[in-house]
PDB file of N, CA and C in Angstrom:
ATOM      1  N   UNK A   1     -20.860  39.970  45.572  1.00  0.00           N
ATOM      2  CA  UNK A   1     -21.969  39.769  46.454  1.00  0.00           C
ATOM      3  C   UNK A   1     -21.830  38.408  47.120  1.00  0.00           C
ATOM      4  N   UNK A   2     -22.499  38.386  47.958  1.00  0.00           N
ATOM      5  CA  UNK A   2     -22.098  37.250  49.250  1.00  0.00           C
ATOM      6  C   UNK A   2     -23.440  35.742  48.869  1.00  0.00           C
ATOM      7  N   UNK A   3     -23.292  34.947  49.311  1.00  0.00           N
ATOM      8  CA  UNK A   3     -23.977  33.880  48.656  1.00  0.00           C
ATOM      9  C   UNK A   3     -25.398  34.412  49.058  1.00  0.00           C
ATOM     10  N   UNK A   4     -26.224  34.340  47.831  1.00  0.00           N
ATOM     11  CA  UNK A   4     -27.852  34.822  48.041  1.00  0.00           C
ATOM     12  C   UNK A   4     -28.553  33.878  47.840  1.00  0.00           C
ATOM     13  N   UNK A   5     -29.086  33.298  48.868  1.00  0.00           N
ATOM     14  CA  UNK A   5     -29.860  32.037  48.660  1.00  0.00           C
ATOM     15  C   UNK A   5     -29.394  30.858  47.152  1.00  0.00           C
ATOM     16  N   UNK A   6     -28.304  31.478  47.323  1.00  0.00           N
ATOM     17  CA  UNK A   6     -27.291  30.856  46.301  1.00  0.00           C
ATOM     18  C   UNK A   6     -27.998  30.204  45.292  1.00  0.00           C
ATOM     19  N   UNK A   7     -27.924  30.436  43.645  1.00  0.00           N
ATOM     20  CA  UNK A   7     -28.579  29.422  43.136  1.00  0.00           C
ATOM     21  C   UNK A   7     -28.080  29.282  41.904  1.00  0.00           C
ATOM     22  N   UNK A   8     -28.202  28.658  41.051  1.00  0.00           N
ATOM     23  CA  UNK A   8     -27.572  28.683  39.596  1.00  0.00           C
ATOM     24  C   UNK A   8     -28.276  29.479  38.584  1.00  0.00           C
ATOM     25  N   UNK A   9     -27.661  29.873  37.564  1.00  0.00           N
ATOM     26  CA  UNK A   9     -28.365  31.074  37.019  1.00  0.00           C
ATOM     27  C   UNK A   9     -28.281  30.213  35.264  1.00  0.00           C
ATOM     28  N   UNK A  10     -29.303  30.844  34.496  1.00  0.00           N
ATOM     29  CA  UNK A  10     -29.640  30.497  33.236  1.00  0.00           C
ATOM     30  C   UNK A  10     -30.842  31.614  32.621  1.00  0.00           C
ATOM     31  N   UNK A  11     -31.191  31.099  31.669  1.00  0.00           N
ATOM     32  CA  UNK A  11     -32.027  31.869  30.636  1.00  0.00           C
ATOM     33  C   UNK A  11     -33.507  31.305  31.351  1.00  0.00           C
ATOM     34  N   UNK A  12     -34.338  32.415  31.036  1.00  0.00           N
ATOM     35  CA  UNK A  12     -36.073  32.130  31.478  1.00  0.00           C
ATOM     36  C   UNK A  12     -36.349  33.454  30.766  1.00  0.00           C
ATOM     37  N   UNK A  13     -37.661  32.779  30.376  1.00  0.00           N
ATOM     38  CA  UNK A  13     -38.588  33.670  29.586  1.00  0.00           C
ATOM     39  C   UNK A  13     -39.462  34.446  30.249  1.00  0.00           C
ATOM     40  N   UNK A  14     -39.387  34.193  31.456  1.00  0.00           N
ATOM     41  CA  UNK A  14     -40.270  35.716  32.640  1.00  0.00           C
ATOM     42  C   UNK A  14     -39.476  35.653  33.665  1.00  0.00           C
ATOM     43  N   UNK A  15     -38.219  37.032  33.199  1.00  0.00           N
ATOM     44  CA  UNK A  15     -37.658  37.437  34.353  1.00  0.00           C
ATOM     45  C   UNK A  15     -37.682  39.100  34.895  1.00  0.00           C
ATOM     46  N   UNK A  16     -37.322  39.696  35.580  1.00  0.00           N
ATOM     47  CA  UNK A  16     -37.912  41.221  34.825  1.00  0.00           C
ATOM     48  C   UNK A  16     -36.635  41.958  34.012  1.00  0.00           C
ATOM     49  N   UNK A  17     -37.039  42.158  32.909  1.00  0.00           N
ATOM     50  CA  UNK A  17     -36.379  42.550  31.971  1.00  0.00           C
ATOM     51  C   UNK A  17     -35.374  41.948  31.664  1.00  0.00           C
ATOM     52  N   UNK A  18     -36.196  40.393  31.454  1.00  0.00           N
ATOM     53  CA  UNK A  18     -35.040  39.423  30.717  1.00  0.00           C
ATOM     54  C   UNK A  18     -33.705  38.943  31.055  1.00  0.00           C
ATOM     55  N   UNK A  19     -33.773  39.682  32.215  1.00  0.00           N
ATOM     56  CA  UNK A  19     -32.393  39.252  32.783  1.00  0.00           C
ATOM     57  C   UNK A  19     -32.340  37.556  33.120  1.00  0.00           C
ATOM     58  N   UNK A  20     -30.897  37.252  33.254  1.00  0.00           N
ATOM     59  CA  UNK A  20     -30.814  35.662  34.276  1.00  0.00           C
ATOM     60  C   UNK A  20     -31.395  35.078  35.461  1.00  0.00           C
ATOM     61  N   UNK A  21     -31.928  33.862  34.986  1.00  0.00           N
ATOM     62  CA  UNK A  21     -32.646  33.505  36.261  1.00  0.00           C
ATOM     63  C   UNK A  21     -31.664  32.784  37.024  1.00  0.00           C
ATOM     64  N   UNK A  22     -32.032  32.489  38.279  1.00  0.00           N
ATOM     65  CA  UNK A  22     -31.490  31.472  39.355  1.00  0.00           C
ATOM     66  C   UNK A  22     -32.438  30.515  40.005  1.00  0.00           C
ATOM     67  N   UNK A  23     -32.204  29.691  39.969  1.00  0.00           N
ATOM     68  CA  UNK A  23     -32.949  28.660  40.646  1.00  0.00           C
ATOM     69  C   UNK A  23     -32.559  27.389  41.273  1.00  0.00           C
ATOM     70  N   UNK A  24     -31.374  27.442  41.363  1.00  0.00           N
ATOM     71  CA  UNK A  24     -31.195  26.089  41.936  1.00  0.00           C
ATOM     72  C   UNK A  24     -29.529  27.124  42.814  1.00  0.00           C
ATOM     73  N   UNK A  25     -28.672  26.211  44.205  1.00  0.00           N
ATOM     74  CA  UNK A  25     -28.332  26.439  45.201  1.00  0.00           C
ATOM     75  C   UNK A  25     -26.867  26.641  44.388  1.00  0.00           C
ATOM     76  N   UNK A  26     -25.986  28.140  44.296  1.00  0.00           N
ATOM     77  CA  UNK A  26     -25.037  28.463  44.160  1.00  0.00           C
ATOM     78  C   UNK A  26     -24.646  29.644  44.350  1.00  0.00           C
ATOM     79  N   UNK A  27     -23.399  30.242  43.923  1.00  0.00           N
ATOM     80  CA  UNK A  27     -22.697  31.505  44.295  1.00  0.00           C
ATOM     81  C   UNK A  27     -24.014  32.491  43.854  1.00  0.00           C
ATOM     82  N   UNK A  28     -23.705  33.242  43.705  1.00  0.00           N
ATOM     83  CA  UNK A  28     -24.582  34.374  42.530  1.00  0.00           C
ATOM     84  C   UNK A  28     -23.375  35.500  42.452  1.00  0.00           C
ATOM     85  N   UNK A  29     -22.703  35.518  41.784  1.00  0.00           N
ATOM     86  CA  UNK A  29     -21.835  37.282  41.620  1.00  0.00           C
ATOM     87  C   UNK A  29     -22.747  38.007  40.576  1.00  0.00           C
ATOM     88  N   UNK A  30     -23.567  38.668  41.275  1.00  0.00           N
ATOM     89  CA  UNK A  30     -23.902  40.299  40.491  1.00  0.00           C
ATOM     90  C   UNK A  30     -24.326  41.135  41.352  1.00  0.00           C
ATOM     91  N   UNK A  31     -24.467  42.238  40.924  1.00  0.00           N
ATOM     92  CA  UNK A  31     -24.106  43.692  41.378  1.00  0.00           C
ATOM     93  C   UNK A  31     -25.617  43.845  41.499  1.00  0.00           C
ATOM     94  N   UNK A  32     -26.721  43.662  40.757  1.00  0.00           N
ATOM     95  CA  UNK A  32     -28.124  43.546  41.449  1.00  0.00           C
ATOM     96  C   UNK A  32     -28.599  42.434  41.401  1.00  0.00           C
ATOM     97  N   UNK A  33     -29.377  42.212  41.977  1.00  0.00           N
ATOM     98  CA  UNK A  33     -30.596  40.863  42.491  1.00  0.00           C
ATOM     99  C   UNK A  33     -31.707  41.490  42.539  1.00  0.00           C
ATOM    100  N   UNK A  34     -32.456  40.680  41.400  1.00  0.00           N
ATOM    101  CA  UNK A  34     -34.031  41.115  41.502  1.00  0.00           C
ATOM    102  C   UNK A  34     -34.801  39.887  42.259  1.00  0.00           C
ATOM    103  N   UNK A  35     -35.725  40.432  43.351  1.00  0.00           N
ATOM    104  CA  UNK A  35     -36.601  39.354  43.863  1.00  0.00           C
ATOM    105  C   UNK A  35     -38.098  39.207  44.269  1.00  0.00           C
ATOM    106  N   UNK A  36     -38.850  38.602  44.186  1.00  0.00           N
ATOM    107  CA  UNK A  36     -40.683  38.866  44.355  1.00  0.00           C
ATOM    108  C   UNK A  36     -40.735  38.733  45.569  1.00  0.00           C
ATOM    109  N   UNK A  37     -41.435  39.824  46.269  1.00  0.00           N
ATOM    110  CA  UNK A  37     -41.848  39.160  47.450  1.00  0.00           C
ATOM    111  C   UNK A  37     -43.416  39.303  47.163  1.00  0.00           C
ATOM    112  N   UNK A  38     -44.347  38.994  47.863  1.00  0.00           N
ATOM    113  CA  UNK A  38     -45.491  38.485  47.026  1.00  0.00           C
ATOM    114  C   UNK A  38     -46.083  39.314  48.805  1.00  0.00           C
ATOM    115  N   UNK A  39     -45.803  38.777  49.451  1.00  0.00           N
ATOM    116  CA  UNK A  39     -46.327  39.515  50.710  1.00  0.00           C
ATOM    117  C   UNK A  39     -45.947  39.301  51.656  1.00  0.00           C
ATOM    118  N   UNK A  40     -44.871  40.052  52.321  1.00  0.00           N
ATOM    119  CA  UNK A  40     -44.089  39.807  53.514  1.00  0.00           C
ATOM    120  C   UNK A  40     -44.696  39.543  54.572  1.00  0.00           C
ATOM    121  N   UNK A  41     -45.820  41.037  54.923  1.00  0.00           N
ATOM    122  CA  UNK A  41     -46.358  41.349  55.918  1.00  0.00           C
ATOM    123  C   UNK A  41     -47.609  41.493  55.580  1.00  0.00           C
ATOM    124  N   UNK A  42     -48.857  40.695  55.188  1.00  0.00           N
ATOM    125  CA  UNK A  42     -50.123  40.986  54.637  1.00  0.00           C
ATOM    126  C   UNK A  42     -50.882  41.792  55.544  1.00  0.00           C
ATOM    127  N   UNK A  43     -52.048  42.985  54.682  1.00  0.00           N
ATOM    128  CA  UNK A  43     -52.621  43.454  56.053  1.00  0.00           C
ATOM    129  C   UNK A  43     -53.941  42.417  56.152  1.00  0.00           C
ATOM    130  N   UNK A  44     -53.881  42.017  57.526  1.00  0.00           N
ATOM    131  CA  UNK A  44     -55.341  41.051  57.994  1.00  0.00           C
ATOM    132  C   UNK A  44     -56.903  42.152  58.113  1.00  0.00           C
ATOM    133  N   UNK A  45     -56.358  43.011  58.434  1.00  0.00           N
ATOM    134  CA  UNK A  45     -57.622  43.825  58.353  1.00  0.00           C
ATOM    135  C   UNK A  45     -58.086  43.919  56.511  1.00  0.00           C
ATOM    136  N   UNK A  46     -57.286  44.031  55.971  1.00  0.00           N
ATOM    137  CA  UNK A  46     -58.162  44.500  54.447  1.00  0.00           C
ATOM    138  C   UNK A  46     -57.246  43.286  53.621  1.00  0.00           C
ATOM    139  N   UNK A  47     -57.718  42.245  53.839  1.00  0.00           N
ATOM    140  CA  UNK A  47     -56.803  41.113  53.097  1.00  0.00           C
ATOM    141  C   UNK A  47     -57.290  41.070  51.783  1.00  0.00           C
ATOM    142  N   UNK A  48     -58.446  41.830  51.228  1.00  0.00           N
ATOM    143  CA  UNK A  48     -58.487  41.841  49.756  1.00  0.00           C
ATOM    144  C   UNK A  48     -57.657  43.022  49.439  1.00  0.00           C
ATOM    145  N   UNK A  49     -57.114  44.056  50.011  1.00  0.00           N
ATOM    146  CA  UNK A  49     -56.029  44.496  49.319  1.00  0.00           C
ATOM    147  C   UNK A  49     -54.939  44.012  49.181  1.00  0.00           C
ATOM    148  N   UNK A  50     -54.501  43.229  50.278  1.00  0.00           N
ATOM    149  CA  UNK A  50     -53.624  42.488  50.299  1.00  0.00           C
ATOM    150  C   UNK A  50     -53.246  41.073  49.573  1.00  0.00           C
ATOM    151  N   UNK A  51     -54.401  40.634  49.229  1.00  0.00           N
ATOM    152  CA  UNK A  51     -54.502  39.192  47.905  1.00  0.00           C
ATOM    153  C   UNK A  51     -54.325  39.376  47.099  1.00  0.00           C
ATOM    154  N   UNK A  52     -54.598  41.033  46.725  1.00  0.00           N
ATOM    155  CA  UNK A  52     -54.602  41.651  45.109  1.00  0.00           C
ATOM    156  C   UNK A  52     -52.834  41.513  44.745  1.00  0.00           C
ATOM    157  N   UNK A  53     -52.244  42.059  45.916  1.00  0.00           N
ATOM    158  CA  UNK A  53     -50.805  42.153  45.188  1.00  0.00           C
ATOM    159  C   UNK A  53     -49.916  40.916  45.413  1.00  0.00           C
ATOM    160  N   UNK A  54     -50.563  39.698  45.774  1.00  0.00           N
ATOM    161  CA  UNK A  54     -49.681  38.455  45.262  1.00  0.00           C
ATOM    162  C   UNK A  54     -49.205  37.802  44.146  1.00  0.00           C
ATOM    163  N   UNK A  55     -50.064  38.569  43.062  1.00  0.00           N
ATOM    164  CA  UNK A  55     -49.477  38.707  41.195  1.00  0.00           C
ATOM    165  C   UNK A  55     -48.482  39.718  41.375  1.00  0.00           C
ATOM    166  N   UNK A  56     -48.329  40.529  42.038  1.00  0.00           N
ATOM    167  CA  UNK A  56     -47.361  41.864  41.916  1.00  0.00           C
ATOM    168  C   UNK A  56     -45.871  41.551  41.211  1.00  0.00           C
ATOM    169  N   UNK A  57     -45.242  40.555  41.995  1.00  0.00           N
ATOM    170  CA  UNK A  57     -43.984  40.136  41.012  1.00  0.00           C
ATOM    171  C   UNK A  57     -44.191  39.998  40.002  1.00  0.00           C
ATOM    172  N   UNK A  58     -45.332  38.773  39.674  1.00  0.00           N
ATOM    173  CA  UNK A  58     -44.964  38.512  37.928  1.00  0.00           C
ATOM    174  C   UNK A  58     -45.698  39.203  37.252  1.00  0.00           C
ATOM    175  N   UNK A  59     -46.671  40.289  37.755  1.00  0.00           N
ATOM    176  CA  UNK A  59     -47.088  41.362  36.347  1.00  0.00           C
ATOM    177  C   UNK A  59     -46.294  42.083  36.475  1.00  0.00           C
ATOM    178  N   UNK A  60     -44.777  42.565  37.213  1.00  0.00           N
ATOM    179  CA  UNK A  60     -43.830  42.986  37.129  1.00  0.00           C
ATOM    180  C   UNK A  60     -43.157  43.062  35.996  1.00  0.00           C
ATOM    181  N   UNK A  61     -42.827  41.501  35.944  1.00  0.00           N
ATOM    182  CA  UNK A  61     -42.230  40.874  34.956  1.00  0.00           C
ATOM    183  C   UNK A  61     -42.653  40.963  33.848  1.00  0.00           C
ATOM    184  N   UNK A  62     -43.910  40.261  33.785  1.00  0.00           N
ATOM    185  CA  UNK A  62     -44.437  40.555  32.565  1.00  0.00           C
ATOM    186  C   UNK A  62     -44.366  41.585  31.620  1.00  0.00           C
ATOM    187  N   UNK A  63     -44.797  42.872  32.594  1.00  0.00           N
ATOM    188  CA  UNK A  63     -44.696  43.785  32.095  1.00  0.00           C
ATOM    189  C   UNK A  63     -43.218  44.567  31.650  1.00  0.00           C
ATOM    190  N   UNK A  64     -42.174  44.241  32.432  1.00  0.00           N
ATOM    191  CA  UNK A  64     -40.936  44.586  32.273  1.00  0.00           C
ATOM    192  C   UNK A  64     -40.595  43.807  30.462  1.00  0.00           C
ATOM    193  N   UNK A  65     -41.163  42.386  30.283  1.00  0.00           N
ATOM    194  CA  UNK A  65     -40.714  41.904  29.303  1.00  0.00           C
ATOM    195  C   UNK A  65     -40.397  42.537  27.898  1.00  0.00           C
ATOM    196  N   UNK A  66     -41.407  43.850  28.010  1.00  0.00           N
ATOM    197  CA  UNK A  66     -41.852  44.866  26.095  1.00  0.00           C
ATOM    198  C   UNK A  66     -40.549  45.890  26.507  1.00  0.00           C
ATOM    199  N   UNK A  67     -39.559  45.640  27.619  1.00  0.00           N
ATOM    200  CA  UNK A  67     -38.313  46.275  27.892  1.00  0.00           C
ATOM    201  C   UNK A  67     -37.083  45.806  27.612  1.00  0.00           C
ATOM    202  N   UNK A  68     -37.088  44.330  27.669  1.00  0.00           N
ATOM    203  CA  UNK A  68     -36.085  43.711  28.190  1.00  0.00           C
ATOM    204  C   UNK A  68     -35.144  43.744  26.476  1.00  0.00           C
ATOM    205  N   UNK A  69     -35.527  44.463  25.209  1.00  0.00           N
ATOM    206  CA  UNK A  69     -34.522  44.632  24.776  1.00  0.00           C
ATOM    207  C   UNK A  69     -33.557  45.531  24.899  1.00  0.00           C
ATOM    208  N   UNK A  70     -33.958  46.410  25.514  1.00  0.00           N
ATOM    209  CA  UNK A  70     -33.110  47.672  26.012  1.00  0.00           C
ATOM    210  C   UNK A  70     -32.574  48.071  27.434  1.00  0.00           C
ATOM    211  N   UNK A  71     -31.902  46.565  28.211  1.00  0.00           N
ATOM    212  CA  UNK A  71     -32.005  46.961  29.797  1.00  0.00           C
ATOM    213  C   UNK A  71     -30.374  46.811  29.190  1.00  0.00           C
ATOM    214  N   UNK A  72     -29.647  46.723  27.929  1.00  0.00           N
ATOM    215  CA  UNK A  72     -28.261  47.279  28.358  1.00  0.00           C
ATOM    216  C   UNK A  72     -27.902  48.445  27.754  1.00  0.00           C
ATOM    217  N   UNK A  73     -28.434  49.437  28.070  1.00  0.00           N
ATOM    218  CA  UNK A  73     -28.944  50.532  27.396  1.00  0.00           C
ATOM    219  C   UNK A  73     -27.480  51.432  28.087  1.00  0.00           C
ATOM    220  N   UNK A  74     -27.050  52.561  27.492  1.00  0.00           N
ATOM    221  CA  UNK A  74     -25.936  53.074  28.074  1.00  0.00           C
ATOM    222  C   UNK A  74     -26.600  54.396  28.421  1.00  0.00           C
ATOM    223  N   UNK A  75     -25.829  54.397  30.297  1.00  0.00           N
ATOM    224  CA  UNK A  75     -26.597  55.826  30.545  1.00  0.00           C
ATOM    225  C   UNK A  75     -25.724  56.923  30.273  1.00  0.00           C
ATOM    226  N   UNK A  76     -25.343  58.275  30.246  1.00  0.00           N
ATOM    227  CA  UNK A  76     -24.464  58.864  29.741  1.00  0.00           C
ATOM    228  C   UNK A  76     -24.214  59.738  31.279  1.00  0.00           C
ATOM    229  N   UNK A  77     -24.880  59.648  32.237  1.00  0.00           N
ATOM    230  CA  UNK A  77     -24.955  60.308  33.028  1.00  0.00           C
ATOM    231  C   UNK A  77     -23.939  59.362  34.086  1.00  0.00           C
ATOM    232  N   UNK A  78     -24.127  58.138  34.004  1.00  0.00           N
ATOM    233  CA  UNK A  78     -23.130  57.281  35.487  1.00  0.00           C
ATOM    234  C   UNK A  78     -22.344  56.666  34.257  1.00  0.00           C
ATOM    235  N   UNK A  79     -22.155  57.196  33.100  1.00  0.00           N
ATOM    236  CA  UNK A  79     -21.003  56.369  32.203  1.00  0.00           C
ATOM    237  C   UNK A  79     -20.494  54.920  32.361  1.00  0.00           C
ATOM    238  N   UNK A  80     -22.196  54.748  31.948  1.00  0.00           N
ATOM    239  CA  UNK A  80     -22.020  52.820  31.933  1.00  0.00           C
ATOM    240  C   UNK A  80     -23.058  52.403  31.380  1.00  0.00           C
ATOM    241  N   UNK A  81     -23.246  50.781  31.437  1.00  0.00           N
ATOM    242  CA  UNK A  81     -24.795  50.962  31.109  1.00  0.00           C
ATOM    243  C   UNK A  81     -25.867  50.682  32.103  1.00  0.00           C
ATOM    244  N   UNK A  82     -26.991  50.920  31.998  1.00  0.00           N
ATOM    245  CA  UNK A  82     -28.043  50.927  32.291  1.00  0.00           C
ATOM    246  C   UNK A  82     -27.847  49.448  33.867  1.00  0.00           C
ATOM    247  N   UNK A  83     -28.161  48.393  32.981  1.00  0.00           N
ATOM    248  CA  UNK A  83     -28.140  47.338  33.605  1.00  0.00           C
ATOM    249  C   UNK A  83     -27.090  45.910  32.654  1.00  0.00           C
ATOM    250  N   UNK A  84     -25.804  45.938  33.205  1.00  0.00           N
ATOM    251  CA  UNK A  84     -25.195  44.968  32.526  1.00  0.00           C
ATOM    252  C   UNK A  84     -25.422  43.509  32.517  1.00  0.00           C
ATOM    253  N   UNK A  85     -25.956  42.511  31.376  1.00  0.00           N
ATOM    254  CA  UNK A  85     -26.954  41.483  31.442  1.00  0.00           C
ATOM    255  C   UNK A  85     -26.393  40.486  32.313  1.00  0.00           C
ATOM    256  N   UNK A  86     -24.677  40.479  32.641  1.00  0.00           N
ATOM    257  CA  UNK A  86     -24.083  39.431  33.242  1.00  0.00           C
ATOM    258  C   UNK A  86     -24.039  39.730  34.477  1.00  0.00           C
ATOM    259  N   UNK A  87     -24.927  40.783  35.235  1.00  0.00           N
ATOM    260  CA  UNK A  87     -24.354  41.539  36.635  1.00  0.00           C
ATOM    261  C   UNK A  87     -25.727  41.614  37.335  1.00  0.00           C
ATOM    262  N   UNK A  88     -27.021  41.482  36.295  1.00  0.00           N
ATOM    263  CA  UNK A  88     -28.459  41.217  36.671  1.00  0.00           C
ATOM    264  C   UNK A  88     -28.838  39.880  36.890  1.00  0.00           C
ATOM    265  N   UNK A  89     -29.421  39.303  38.180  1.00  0.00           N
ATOM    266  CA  UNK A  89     -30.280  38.302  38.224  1.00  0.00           C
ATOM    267  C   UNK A  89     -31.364  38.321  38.964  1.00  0.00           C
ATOM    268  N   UNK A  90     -32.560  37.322  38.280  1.00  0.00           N
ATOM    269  CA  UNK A  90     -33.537  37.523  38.986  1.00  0.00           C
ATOM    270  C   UNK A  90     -33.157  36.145  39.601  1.00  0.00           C
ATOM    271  N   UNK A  91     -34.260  36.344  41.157  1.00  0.00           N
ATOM    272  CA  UNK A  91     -33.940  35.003  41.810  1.00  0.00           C
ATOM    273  C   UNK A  91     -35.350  34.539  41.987  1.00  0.00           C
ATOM    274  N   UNK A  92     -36.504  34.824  41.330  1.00  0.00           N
ATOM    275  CA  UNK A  92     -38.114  34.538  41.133  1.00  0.00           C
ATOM    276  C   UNK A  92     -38.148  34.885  42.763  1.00  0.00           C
ATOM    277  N   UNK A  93     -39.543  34.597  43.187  1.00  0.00           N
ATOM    278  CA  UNK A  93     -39.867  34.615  44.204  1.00  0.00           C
ATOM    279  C   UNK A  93     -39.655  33.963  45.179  1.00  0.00           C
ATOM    280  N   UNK A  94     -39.704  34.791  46.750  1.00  0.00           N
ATOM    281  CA  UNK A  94     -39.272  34.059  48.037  1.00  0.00           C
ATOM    282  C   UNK A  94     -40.621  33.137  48.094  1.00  0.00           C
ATOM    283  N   UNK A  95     -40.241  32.234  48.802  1.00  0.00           N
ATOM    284  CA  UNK A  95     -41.666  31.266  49.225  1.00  0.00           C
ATOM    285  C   UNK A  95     -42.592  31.394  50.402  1.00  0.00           C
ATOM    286  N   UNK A  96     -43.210  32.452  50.092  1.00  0.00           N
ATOM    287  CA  UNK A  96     -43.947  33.333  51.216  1.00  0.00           C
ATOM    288  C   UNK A  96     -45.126  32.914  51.356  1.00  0.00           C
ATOM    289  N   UNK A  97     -46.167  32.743  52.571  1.00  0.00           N
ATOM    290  CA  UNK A  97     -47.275  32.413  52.807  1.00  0.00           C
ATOM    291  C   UNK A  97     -48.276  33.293  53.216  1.00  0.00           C
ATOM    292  N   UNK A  98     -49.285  33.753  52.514  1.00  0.00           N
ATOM    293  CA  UNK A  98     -50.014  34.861  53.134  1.00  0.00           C
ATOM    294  C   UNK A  98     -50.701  34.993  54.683  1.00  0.00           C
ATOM    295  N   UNK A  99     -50.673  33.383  55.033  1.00  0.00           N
ATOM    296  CA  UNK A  99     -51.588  33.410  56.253  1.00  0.00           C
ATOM    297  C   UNK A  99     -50.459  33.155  57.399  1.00  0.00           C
ATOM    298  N   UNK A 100     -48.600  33.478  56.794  1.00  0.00           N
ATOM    299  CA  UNK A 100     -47.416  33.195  57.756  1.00  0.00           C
ATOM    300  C   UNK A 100     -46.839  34.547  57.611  1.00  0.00           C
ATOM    301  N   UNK A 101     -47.481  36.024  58.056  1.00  0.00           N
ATOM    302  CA  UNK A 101     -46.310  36.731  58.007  1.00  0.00           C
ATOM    303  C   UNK A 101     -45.417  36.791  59.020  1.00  0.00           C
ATOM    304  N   UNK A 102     -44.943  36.439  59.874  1.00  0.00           N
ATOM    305  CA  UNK A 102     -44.078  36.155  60.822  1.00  0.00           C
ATOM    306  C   UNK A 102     -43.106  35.341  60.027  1.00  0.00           C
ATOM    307  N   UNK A 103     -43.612  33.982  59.531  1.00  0.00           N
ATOM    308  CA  UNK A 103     -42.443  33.202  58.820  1.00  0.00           C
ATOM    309  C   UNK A 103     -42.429  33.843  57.727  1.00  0.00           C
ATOM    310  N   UNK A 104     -42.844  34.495  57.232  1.00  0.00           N
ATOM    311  CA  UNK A 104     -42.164  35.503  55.821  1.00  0.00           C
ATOM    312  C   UNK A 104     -41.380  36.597  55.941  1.00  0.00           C
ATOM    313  N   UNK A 105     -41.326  37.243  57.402  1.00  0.00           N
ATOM    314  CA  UNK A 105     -40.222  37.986  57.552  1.00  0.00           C
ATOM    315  C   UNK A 105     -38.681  37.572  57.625  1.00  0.00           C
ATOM    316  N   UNK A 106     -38.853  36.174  58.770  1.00  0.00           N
ATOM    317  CA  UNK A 106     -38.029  35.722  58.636  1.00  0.00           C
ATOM    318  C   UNK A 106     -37.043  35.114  57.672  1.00  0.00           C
ATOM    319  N   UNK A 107     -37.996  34.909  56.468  1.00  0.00           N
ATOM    320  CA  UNK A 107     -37.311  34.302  54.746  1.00  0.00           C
ATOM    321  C   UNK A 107     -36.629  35.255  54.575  1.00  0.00           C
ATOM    322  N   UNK A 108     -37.433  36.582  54.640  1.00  0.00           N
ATOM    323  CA  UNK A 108     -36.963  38.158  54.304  1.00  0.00           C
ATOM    324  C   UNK A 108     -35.720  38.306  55.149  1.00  0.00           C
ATOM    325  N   UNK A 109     -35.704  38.319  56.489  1.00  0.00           N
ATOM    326  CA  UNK A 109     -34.304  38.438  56.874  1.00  0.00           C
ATOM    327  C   UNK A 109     -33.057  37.747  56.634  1.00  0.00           C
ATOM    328  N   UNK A 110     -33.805  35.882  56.653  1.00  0.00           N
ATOM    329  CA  UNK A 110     -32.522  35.176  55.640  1.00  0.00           C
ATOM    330  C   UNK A 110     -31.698  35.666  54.524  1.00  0.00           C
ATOM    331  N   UNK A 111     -32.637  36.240  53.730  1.00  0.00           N
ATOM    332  CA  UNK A 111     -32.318  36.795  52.476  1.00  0.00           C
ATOM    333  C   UNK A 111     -31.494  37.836  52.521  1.00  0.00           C
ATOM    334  N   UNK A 112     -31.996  38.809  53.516  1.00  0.00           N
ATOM    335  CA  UNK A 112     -31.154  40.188  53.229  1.00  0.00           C
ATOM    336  C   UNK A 112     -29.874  39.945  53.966  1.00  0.00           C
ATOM    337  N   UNK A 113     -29.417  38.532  54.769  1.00  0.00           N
ATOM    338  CA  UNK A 113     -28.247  38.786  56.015  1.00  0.00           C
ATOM    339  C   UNK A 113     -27.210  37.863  54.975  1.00  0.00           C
ATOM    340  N   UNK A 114     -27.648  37.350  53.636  1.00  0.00           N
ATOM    341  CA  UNK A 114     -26.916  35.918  53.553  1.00  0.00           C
ATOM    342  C   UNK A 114     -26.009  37.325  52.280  1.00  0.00           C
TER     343      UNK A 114
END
């Protein structure tokens, strides 16, 4: 994988499903990237639905955590496992602003072109 907001990766205790975190500016080689977006595009008409899901990543997480002993679980069906722990990282959340969705797309496109 191609540099993703590049960052250094280590151990954290809320990632989803325990995988490696990243947080600081480097390569990343793995095969998935987990990431929060909290609210790209908020709707302005019903912004209390839209406030509600700015926890959405980390009760993600959270909730992924009563998993995270079994995310290298072997599937028998794609003869591998599940999620291999050195090939998963989370990269926490983009730094999104609810009252900037214009500049939060654009984070979003950084992200998906890098």
């Amino acid at each position: 994988m191609s540099t993703l907001l590049q960052r250094s990766c280590s151990s954290s205790p809320l990632t989803f499903l325990g995988v490696s975190s990243c947080q600081k500016p480097v390569e990343i080689d793995a095969d998935v990237v987990v990431v929060g977006i909290p609210c790209a595009t908020p709707s302005m008409h019903n912004q209390q639905y839209s406030l509600a899901g700015l926890a959405g990543p980390t009760a993600l997480r959270r909730t992924s955590a009563m998993l995270s002993a079994y995310h290298d679980r072997y599937d028998w069906d794609l003869k591998a496992p599940v999620l291999a722990a050195n090939r998963v990282v989370d990269i926490g959340d983009l730094p999104v602003n609810f009252n900037q969705p214009e500049a939060n797309r654009t984070i979003l496109g950084t992200l998906l072109k890098s």
